[in-house]
Protein backbone atom coordinates (compact mmCIF):
# COMPACT_ATOMS: atom_id res chain seq x y z
CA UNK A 1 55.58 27.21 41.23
CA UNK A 2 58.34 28.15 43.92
CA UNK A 3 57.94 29.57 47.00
CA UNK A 4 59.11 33.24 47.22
CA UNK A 5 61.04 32.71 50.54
CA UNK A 6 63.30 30.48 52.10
CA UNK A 7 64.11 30.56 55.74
CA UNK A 8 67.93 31.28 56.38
CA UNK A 9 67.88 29.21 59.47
CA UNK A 10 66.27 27.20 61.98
CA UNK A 11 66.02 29.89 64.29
CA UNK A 12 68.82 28.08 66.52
CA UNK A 13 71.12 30.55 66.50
CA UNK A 14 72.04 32.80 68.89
CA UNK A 15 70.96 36.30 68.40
CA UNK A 16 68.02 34.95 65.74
CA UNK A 17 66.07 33.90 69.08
CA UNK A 18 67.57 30.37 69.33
CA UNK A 19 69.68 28.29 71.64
CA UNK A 20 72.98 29.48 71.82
CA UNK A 21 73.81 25.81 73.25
CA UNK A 22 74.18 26.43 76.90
CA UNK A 23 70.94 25.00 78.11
CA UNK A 24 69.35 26.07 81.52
CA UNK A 25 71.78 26.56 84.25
CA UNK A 26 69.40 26.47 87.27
CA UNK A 27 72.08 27.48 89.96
CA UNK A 28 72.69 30.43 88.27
CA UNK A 29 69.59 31.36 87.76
CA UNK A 30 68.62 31.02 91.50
CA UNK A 31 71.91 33.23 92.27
CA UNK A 32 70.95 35.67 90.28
CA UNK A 33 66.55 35.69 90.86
CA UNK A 34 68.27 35.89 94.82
CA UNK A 35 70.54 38.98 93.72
CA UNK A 36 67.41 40.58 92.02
CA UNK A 37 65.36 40.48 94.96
CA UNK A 38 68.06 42.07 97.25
CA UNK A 39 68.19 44.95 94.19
CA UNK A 40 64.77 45.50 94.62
CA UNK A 41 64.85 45.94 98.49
CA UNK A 42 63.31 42.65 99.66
CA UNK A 43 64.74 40.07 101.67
CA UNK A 44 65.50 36.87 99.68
CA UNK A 45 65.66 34.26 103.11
CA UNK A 46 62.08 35.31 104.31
CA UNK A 47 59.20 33.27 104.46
CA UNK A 48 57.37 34.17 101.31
CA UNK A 49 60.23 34.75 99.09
CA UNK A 50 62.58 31.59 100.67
CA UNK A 51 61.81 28.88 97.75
CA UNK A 52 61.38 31.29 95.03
CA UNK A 53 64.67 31.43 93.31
CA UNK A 54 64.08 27.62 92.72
CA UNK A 55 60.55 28.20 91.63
CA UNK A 56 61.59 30.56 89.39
CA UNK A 57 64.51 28.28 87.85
CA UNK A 58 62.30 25.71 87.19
CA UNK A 59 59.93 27.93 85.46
CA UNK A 60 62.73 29.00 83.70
CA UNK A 61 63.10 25.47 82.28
CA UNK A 62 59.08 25.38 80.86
CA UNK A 63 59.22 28.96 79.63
CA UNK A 64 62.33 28.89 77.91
CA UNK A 65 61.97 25.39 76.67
CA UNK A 66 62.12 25.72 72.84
CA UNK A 67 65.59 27.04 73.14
CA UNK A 68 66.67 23.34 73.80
CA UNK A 69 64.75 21.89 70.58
CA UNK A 70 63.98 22.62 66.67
CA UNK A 71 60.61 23.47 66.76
CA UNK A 72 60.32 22.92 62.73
CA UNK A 73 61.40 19.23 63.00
CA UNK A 74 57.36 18.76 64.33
CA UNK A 75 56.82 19.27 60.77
CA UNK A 76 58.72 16.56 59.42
CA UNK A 77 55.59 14.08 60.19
CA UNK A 78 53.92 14.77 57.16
CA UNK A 79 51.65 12.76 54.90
CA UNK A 80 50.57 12.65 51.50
CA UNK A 81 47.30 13.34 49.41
CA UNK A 82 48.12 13.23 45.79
CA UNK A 83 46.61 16.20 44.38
CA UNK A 84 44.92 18.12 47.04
CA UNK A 85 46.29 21.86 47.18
CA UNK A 86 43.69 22.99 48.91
CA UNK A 87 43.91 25.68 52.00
CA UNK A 88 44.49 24.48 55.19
CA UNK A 89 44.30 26.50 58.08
CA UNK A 90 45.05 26.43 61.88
CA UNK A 91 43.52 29.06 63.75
CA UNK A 92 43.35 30.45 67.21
CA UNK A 93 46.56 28.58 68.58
CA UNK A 94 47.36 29.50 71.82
CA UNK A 95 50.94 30.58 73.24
CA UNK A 96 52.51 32.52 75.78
CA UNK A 97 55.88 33.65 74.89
CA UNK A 98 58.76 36.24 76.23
CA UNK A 99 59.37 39.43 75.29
CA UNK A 100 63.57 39.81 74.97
CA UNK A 101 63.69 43.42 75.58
CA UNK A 102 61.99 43.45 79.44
CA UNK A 103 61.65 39.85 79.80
CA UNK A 104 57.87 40.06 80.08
CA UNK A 105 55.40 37.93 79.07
CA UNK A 106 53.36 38.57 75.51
CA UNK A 107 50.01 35.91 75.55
CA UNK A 108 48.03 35.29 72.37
CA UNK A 109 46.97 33.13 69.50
CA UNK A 110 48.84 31.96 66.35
CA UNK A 111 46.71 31.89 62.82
CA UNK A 112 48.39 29.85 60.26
CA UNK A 113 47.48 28.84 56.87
CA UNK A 114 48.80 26.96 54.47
CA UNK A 115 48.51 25.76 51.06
CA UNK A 116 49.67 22.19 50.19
CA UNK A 117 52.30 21.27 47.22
CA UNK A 118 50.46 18.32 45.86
CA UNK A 119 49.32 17.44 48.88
CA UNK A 120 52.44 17.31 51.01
CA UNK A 121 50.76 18.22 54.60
CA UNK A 122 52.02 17.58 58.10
CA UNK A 123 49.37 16.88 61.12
CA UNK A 124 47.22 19.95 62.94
CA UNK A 125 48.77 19.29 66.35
CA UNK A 126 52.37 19.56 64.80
CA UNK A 127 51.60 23.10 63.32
CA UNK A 128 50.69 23.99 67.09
CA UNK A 129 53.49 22.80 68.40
CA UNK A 130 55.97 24.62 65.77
CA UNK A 131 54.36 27.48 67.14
CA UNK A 132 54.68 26.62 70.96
CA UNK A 133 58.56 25.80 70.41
CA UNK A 134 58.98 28.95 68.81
CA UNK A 135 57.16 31.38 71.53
CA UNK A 136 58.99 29.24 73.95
CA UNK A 137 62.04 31.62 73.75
CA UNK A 138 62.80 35.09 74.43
CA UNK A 139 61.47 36.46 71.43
CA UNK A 140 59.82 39.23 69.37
CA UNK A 141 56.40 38.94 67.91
CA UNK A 142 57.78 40.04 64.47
CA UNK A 143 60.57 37.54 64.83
CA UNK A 144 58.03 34.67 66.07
CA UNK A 145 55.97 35.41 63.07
CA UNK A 146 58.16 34.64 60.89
CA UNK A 147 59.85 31.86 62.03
CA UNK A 148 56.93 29.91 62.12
CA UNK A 149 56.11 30.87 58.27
CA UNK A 150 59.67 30.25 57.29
CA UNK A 151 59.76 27.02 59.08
CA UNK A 152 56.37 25.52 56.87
CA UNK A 153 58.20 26.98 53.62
CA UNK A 154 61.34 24.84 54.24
CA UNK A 155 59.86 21.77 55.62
CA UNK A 156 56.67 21.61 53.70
CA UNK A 157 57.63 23.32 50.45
CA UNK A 158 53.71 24.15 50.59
CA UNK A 159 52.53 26.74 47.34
CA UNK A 160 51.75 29.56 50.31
CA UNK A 161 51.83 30.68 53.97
CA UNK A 162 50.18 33.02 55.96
CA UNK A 163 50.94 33.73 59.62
CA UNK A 164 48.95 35.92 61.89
CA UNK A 165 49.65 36.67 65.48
CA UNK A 166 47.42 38.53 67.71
CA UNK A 167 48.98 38.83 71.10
CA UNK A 168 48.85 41.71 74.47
CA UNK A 169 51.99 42.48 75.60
CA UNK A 170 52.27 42.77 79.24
CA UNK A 171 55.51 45.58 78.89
CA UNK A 172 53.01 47.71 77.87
CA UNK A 173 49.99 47.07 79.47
CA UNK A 174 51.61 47.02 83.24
CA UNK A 175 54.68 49.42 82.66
CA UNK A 176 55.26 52.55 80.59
CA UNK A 177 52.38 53.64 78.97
CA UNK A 178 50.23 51.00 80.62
CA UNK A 179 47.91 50.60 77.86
CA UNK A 180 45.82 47.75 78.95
CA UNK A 181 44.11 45.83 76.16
CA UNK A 182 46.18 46.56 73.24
CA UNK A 183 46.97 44.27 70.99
CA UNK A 184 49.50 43.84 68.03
CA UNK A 185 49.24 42.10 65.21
CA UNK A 186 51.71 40.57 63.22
CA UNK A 187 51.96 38.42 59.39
CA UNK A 188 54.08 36.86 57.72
CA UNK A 189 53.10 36.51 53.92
CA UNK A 190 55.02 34.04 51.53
CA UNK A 191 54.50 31.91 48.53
CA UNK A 192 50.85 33.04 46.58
CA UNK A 193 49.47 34.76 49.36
CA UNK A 194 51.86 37.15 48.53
CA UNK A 195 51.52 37.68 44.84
CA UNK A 196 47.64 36.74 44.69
CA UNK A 197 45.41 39.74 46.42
CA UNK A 198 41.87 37.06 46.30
CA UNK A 199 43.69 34.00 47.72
CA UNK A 200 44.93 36.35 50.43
CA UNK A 201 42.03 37.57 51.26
CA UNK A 202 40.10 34.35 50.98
CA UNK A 203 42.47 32.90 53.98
CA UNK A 204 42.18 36.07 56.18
CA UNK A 205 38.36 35.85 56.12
CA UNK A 206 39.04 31.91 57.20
CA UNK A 207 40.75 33.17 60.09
CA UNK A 208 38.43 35.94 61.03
CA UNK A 209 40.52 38.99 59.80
CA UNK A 210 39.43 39.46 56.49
CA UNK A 211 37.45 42.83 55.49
CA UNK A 212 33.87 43.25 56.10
């Protein structure tokens, strides 16, 4: 049985919400955090607001960190258990990731689940930390989503993946339509979650999504 997708990348491409090699450049980003508080009216040299273009550089270098690695090779640590294909799933994964469009933060949890190839699996902690390198970028939920599916497929060649993210993004709950408490949800279907409606369903309920 093959898996329906493939992932076209590893997400390390510029314009795909990857690196586009240039690393963090904290100078620059203290010049220009200092030109954004003079275009906002405030005073860059005064007390409060004196160390925080560095502050905000070296946030820049946590935030943004999963532009600098390939959050699928956490993957490649894998194991084997002849004959087990049965579901495995990582749920409620914390992250806090970027939106690209106002460059505001969206904070949620990551569901995935998987279903091994006889029994190629790679360790719980790594599948969180896919996750976290991903989100760890300026991104897009929808984007995110799938990355994270696409990135199991390739490295895992597992017989299925779901991905769900639940996440609140903070562009619209403190700007536009300020709807506080909103959240969007995102999946990512691929191998026989797709094509089989009861396996589907069965991992949804796992994660707490499926229908009552």
């Amino acid at each position: 049985m093959s898996s329906e997708a493939k992932a076209t990348g590893d997400g390390a491409l510029a314009g795909d919400g990857g690196a586009p090699g240039g690393g963090i450049d904290r100078p620059r980003i203290e010049a220009a955090v200092r030109e954004l508080l003079i275009g906002i009216g405030e005073d860059p040299d005064r007390e409060g607001l004196a160390g925080t273009p560095d502050r905000v550089a070296r946030a820049c270098e946590e935030i943004f960190g999963g532009l600098a690695e390939d959050p699928a090779s956490h993957l490649r640590k894998q194991f084997h258990e002849p004959g087990n294909e049965e579901m495995v799933v990582v749920k409620d994964i914390p992250f806090a990731s970027m939106c690209e469009h106002h460059l505001l933060p969206f904070v949620g949890h990551a569901h995935v689940c998987y279903i091994p190839r006889d029994g190629r699996i790679t360790g719980l902690s790594k599948v969180a930390r896919c996750v976290s390198g991903f989100a760890r970028r300026p991104q897009l939920q929808e984007r995110l989503t799938g990355q994270v599916a696409d990135a199991l497929v390739r490295e895992l060649d597992p017989l299925g993946v779901l991905v769900v993210i639940q996440a609140e993004h903070t562009c619209m709950s403190i700007r536009g339509v300020k709807s506080a408490g909103s959240v969007t949800v995102t999946s990512a279907v691929r191998g026989i979650f797709r094509r089989n409606l009861k396996t589907r369903d069965e991992a949804l309920k796992l994660i707490g999504l499926g229908i009552r």
